[in-house]
Protein backbone atom coordinates (compact mmCIF):
# COMPACT_ATOMS: atom_id res chain seq x y z
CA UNK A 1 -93.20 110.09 -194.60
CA UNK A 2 -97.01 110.86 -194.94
CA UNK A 3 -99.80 109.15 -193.15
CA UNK A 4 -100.79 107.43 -196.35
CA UNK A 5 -97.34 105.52 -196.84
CA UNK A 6 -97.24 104.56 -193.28
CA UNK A 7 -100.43 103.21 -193.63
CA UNK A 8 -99.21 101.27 -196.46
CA UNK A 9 -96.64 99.86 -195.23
CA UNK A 10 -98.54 98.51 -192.15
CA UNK A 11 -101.12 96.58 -194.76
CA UNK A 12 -98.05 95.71 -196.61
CA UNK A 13 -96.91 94.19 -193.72
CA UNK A 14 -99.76 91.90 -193.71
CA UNK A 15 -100.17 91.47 -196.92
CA UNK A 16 -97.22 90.55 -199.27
CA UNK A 17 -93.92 90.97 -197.77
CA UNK A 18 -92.01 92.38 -200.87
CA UNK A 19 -94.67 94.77 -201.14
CA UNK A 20 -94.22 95.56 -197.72
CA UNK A 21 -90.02 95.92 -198.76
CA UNK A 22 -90.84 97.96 -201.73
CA UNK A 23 -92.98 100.15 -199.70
CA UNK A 24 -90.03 101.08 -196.99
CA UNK A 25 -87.48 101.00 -199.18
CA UNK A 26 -89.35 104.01 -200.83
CA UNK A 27 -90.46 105.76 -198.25
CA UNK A 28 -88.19 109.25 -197.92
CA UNK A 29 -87.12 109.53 -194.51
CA UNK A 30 -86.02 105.42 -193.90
CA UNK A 31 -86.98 105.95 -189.93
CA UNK A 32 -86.61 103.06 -187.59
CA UNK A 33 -90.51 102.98 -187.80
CA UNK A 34 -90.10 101.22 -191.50
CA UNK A 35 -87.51 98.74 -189.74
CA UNK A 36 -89.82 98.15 -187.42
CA UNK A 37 -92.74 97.38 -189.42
CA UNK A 38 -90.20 94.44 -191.19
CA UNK A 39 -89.19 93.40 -188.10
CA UNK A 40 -93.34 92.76 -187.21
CA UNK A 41 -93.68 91.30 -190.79
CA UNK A 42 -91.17 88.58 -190.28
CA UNK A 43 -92.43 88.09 -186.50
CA UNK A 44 -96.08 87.25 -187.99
CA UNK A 45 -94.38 85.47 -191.03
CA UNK A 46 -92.85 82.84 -188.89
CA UNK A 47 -95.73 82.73 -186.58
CA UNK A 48 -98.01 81.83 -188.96
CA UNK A 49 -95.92 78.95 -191.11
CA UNK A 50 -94.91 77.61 -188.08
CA UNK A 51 -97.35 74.57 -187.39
CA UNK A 52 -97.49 73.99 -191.49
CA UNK A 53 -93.75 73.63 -191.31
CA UNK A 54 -93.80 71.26 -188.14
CA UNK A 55 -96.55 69.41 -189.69
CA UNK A 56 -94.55 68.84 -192.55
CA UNK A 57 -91.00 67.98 -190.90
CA UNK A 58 -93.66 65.33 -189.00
CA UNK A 59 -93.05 63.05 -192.38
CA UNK A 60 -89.55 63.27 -192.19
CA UNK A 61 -88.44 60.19 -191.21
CA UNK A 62 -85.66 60.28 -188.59
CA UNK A 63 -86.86 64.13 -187.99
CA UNK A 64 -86.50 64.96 -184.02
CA UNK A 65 -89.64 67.28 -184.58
CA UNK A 66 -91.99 64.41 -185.32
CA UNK A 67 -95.25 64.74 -183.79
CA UNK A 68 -93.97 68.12 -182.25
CA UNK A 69 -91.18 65.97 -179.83
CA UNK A 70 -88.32 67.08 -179.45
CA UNK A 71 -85.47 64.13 -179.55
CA UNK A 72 -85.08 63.75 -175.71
CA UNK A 73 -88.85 63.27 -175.80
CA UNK A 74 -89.02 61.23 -178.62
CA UNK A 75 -86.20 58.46 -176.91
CA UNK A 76 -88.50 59.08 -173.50
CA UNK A 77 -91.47 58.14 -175.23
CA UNK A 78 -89.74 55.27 -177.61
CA UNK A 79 -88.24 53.73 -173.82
CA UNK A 80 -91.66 53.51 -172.46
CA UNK A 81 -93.37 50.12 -172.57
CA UNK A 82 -96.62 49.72 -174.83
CA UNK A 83 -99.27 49.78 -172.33
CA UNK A 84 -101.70 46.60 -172.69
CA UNK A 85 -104.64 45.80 -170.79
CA UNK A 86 -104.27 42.07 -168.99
CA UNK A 87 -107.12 41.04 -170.91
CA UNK A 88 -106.36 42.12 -174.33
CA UNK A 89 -104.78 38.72 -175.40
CA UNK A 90 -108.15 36.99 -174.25
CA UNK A 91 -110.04 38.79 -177.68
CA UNK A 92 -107.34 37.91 -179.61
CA UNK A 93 -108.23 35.16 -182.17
CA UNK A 94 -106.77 32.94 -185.14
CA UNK A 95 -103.22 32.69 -186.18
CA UNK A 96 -100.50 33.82 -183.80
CA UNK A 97 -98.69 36.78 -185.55
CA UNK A 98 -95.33 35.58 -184.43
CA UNK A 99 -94.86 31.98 -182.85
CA UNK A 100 -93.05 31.35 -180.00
CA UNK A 101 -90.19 29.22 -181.29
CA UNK A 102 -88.97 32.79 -182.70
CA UNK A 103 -86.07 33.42 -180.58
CA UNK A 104 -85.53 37.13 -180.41
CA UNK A 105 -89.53 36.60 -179.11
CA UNK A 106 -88.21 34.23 -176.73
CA UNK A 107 -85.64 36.28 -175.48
CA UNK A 108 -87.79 39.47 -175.12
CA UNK A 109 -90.45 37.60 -173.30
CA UNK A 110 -87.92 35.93 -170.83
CA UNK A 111 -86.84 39.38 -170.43
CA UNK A 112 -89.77 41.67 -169.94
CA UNK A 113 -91.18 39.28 -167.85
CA UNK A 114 -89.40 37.59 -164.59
CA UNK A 115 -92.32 36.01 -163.49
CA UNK A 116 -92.54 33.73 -166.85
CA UNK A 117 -88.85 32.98 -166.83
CA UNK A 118 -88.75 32.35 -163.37
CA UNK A 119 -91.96 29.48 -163.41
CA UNK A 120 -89.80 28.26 -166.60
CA UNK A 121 -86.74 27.45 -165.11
CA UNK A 122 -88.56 26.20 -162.00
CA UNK A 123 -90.25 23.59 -164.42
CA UNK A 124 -87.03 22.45 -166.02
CA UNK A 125 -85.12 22.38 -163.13
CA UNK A 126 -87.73 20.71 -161.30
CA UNK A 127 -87.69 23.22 -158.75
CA UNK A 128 -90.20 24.97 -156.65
CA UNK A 129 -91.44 28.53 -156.82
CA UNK A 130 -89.93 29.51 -153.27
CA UNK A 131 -86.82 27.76 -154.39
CA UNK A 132 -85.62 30.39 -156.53
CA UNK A 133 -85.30 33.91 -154.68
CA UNK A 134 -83.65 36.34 -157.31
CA UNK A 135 -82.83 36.07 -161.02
CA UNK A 136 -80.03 37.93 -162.99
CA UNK A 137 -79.78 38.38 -166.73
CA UNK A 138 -76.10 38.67 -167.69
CA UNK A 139 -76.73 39.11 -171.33
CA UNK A 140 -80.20 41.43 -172.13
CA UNK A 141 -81.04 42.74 -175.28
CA UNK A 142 -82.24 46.54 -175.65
CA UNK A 143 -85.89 45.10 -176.51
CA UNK A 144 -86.68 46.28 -180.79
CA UNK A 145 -83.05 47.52 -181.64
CA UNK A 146 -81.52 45.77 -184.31
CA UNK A 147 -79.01 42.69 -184.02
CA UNK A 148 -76.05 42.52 -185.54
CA UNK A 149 -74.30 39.30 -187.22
CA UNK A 150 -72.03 38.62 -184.06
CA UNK A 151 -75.11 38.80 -181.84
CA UNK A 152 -77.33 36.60 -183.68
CA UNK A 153 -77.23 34.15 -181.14
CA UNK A 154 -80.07 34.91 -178.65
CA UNK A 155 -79.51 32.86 -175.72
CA UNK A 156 -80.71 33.71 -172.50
CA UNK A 157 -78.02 33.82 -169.49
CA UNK A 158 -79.11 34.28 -166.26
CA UNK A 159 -77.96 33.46 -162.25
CA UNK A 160 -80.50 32.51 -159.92
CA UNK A 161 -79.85 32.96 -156.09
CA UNK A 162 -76.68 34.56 -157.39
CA UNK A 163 -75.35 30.37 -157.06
CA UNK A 164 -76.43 28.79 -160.59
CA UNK A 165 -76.06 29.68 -163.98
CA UNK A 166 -78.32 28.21 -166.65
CA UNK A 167 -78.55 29.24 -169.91
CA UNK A 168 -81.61 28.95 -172.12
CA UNK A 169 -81.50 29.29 -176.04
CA UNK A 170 -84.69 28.42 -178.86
CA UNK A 171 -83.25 26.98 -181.48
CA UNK A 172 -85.50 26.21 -184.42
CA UNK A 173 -82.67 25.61 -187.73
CA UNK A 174 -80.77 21.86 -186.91
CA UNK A 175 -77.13 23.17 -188.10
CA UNK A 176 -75.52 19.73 -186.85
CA UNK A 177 -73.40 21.35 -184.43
CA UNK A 178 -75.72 21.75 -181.27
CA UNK A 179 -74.05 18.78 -179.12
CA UNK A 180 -70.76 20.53 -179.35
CA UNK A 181 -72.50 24.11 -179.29
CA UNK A 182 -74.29 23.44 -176.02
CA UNK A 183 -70.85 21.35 -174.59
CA UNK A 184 -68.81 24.95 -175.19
CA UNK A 185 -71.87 27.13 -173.44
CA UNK A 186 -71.76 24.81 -170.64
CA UNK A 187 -67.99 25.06 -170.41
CA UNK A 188 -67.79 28.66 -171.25
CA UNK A 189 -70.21 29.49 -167.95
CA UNK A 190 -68.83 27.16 -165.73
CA UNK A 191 -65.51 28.97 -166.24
CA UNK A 192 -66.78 31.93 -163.63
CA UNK A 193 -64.60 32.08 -160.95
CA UNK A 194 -63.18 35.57 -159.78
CA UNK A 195 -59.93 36.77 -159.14
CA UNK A 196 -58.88 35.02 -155.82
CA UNK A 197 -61.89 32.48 -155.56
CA UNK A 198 -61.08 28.53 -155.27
CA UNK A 199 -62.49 25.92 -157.89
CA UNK A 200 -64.86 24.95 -155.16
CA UNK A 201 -66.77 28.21 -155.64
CA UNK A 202 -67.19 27.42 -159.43
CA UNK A 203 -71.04 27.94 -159.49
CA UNK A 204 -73.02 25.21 -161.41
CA UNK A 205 -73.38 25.46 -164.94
CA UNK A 206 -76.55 23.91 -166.78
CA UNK A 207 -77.19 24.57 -170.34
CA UNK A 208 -80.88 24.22 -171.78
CA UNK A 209 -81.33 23.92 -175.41
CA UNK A 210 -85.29 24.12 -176.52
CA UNK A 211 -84.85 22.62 -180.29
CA UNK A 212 -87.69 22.66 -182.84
CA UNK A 213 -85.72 19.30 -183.96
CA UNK A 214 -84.84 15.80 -182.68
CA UNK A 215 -80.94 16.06 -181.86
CA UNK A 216 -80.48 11.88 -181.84
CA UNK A 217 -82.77 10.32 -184.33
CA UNK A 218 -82.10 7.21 -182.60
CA UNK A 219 -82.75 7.75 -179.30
CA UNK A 220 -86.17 10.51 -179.57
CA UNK A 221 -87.24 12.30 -175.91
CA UNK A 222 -88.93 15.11 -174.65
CA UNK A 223 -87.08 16.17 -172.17
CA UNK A 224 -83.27 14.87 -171.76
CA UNK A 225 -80.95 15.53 -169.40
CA UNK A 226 -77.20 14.58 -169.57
CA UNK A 227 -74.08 14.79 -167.16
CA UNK A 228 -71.13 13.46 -166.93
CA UNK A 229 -70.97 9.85 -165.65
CA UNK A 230 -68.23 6.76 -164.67
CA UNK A 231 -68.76 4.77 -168.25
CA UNK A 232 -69.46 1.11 -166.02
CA UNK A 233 -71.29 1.91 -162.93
CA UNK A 234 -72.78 5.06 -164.23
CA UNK A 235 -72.01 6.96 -160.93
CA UNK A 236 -71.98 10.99 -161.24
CA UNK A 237 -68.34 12.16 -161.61
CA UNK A 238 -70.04 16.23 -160.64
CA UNK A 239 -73.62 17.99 -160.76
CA UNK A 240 -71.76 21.34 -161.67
CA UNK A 241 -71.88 20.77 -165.65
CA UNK A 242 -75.33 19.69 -166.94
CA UNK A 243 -76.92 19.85 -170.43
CA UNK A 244 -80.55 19.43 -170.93
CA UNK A 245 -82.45 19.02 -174.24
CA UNK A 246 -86.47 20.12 -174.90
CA UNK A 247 -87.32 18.43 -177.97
CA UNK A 248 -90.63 20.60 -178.80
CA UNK A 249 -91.50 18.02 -181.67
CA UNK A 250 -91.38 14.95 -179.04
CA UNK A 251 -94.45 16.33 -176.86
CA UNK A 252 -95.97 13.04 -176.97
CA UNK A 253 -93.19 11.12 -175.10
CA UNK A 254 -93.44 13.66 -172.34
CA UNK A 255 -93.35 11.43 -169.04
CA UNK A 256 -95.50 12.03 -165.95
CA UNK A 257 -92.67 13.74 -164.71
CA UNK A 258 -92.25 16.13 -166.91
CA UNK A 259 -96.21 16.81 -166.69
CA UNK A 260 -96.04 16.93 -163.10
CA UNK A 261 -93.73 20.07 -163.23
CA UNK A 262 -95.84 21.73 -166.75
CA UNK A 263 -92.63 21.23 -168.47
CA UNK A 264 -95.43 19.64 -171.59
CA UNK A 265 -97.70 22.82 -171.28
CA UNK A 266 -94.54 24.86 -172.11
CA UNK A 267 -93.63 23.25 -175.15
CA UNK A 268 -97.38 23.38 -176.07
CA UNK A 269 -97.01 26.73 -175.49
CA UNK A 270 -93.84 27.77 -177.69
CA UNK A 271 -95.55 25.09 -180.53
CA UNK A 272 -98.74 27.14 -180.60
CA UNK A 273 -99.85 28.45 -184.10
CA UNK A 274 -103.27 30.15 -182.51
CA UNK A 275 -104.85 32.37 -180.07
CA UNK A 276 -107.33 29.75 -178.99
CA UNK A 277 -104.34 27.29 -178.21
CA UNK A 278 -102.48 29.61 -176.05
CA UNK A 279 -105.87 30.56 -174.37
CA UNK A 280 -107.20 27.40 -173.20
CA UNK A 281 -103.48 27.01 -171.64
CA UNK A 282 -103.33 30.30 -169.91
CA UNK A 283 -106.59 28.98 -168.17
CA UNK A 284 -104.54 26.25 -166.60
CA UNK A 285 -101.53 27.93 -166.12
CA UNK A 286 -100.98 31.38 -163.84
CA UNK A 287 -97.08 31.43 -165.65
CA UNK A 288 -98.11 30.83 -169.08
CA UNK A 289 -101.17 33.21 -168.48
CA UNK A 290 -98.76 35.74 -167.81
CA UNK A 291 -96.52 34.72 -170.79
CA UNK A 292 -99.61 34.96 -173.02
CA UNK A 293 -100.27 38.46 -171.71
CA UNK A 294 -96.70 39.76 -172.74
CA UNK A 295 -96.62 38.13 -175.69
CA UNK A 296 -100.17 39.94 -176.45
CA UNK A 297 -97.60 43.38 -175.67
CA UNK A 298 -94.77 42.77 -177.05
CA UNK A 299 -96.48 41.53 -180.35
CA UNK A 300 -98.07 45.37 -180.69
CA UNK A 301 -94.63 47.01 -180.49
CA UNK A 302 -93.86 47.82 -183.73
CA UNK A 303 -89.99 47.85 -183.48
CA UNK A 304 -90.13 44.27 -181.71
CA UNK A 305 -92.50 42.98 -184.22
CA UNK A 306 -89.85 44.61 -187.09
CA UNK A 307 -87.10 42.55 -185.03
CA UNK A 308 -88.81 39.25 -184.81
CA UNK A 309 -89.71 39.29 -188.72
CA UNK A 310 -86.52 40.50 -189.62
CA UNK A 311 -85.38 37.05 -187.86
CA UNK A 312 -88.27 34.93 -189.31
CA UNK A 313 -86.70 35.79 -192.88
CA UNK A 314 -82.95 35.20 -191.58
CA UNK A 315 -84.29 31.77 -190.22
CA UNK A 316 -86.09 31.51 -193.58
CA UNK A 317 -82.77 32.47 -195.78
CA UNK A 318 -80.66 30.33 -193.74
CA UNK A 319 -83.25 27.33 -194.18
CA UNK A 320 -83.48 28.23 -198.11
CA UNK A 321 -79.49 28.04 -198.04
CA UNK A 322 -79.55 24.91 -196.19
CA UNK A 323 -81.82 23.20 -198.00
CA UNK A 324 -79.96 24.17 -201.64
CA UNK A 325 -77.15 23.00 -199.89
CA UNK A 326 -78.98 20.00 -198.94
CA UNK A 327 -80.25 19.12 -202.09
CA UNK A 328 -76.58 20.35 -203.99
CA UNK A 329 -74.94 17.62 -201.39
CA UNK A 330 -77.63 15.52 -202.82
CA UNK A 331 -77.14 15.70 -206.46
CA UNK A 332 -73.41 15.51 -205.66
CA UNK A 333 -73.80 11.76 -203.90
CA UNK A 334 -76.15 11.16 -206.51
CA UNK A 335 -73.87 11.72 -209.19
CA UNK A 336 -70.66 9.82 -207.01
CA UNK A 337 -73.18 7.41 -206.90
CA UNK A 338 -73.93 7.32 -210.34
CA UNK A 339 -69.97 7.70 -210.88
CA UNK A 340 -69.50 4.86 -208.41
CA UNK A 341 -72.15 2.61 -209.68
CA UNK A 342 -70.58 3.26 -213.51
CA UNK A 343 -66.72 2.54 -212.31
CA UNK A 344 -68.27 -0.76 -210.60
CA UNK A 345 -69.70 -1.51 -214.01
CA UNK A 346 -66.62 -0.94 -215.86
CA UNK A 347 -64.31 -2.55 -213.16
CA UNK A 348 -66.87 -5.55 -213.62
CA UNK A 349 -66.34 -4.96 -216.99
CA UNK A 350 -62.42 -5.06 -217.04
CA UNK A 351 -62.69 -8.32 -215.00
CA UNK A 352 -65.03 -9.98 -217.33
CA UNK A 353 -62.40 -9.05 -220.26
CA UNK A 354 -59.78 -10.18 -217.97
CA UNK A 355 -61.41 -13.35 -216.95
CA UNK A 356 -61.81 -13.72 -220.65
CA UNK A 357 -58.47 -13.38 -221.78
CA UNK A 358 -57.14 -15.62 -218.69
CA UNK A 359 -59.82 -18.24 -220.51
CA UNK A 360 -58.35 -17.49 -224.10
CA UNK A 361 -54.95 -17.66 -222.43
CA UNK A 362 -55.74 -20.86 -220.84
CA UNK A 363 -56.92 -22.21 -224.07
CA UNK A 364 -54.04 -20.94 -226.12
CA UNK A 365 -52.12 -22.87 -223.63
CA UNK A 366 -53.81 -25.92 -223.58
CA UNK A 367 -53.76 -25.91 -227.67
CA UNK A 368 -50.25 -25.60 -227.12
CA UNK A 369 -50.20 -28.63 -224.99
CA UNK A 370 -51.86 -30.47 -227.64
CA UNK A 371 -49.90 -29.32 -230.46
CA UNK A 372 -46.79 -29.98 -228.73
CA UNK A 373 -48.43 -33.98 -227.28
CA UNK A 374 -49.45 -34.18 -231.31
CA UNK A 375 -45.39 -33.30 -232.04
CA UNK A 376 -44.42 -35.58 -229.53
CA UNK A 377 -46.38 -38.16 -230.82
CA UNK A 378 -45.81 -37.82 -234.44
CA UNK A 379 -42.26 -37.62 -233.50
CA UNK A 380 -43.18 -40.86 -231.66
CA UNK A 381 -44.63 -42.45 -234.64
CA UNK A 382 -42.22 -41.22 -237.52
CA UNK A 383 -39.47 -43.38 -234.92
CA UNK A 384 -41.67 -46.06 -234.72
CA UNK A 385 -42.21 -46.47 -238.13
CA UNK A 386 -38.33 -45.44 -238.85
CA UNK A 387 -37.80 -48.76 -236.67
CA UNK A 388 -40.38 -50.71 -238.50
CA UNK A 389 -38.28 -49.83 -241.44
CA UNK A 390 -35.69 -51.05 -240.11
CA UNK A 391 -37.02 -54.26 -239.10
CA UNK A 392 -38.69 -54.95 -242.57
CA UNK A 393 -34.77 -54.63 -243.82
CA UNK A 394 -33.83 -56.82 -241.62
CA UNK A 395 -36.19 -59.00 -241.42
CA UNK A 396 -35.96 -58.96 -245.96
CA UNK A 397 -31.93 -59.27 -245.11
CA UNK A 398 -32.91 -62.35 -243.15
CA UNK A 399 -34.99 -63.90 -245.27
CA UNK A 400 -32.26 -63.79 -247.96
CA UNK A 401 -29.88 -64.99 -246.02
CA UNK A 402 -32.18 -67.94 -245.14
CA UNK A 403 -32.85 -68.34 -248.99
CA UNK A 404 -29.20 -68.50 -249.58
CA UNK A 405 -28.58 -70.76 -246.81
CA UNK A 406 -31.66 -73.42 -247.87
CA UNK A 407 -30.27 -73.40 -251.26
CA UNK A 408 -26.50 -74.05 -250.27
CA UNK A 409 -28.14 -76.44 -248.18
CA UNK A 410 -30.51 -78.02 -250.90
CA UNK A 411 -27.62 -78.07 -253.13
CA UNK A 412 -25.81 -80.52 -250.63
CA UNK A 413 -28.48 -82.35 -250.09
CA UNK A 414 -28.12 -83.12 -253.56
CA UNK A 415 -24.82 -83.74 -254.21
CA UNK A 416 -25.86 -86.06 -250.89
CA UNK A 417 -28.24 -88.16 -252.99
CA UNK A 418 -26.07 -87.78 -255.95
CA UNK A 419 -23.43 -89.99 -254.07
CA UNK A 420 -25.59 -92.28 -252.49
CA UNK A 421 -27.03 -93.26 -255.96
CA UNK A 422 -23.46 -94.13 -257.25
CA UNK A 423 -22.71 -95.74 -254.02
């Protein structure tokens, strides 16, 4: 090998690689210096593609090299919280992204933050702040993964002072099922005793349903409570087994009570539609001022925010459904209506045409009545005048008779006067 093909394999090297190839393939002794030269080729080759290629796996969705993390870092990163300042939610104006009444929101916000769900249950149990020591959620969510079909559900079930369980659940779509729904939660959590516990360590069960409807039309409230009561004198039969009802579209029949405890402010709060609105609340309100603040959060997390619309349009499907169905029920009792209305119209018709044949049958009778009177009585009258012919023949027998007796007795009388004259 001569100084000049060494030398060109080294620029080969840098240069193009199947030049480089060519060039030690031909060179006559095929040393280990030519294998080495390859070997330095490749070294530099990857080297230098290396960020390009990352770069480019960066678009790959899914791709564990994204941004140049590896896939341990990347779920690392993902589990970290998004970092917000406290005062971000204070610039935010108009429209709220994603209203509260959203119940994967709801359930996210209960979770992320224990403050806000502990100042909520506090209002609707009527509780103080000390009151409650330690909360428990028995059924979190892993905050932006997906939800299935059998977890579509989202309520909220949590112990306080490890000695009540109350179980909180937004629900915005009126299915017409929520009095037994909320009647099986309450049942299904007050059945919580352990394995060798006594019914007297059943802990209290209260289920809390916040509904974007009013569940008795007839009797609207704000904020109902119900338990079971003696039907006469109205006396408590237990405490353990409550159900409660926040009617967020009753605000205005909120009683002092239920502003004394904020219980109002917190419907306000899941009703709100703007920034502004949920801002001059969190300036009353140290609990909803921390709600506002993690809603602020969670509403920049991209996966939560993906979560929350993806329930929006569920909530929007189911409501399209519901309301075709609604409006298919409707043409349906509008055409049994119709189909009612039209079989009264013929039944009235069949009883007219009844009522007029019982007339034409009354009158066919009657004209039988007459005709047969009219028989009777030309029958009558043929006899009568049969009789009268009878009489006349007597009566012309009799007068004969009486003609034959004046003349047999004329004809004495004569031969009478006949012998007085000779006498």
């Amino acid at each position: 090998m001569t100084e000049i093909d060494i030398f060109d394999i080294l620029i080969s090297a840098f240069g193009n690689p199947l030049k480089a190839t060519y060039a030690a393939v031909r060179c006559r002794y095929h040393n280990h210096f030519c294998y080495m030269v390859l070997v330095i080729r490749l070294f530099f080759f990857g080297w230098i593609v290396r960020k390009p290629f990352r770069n480019f796996v960066a678009f790959v969705p899914g791709s564990s090299h994204r941004e140049g993390r590896s896939m341990k870092q990347k779920r690392k990163d993902d589990a970290q919280p998004t970092v917000t300042a406290v005062w971000d939610y204070r610039n935010a104006t108009g429209p709220v992204a994603i209203r509260m009444t959203n119940d994967y929101l709801f359930k996210v916000l209960l979770q992320k933050n224990e403050k806000v769900l502990h100042g909520l249950i506090c209002s609707l149990l009527h509780l103080k702040q000390e009151e409650i020591r330690d909360i428990k959620i028995q059924n979190p969510i892993i905050p932006g993964d997906s939800i299935s079909e059998k977890d579509i559900i989202l309520d909220m079930k949590v112990i306080f002072n490890n000695a009540v369980i109350v179980d909180l659940e937004m629900q915005v779509v009126n299915e017409h099922n929520w009095t037994d729904r909320s009647l099986y939660y309450a049942c299904r959590n007050y059945t919580n005793l352990e394995g060798g516990e006594v019914y007297e360590q059943t802990m209290p069960s209260v289920q809390i349903g916040l509904l974007n409807f009013t569940l008795f039309e007839e009797h609207p409230g704000f904020y109902t409570k119900f338990k079971l009561l003696e039907e006469t004198k109205h006396y408590p039969y237990t405490d353990k087994l409550q159900i409660r009802v926040l009617d967020l579209t009753q605000i205005h029949l909120a009683t002092e009570e239920d502003r004394a405890y904020n219980i109002d402010e917190w419907a306000m709060l899941f009703k709100a539609q703007t920034w502004e609105e949920i801002k001059m609340l969190a300036s009353k309100n140290q609990e909803i001022d921390e709600a506002a603040t993690t809603i602020y959060q969670i509403s920049e997390d991209e996966r939560i925010r993906q979560q929350c619309e993806a329930r929006e349009d569920y909530i929007r499907r189911q409501n399209g459904m519901r309301r075709r169905l609604e409006k298919a029920e409707t043409i349906a009792a509008e055409e049994k209506e119709k189909t009612a209305k039209a079989e009264a119209i013929a039944a009235e018709e069949r009883a007219k045409t009844a009522k007029a044949e019982a007339i034409a049958a009354e009158e066919k009778e009657k004209t039988a009545k007459a005709e047969a009177i009219a028989a009777e009585e030309r029958a009558k009258k043929e006899k009568a005048e049969e009789r009268a012919a009878k009489a006349e023949e007597r009566a012309a027998e009799a007068t004969t008779q009486l003609a034959e007796k004046d003349a047999v007795i004329e004809a004495l009388m004569n031969e009478m006067q006949k012998l007085q004259n000779r006498g």
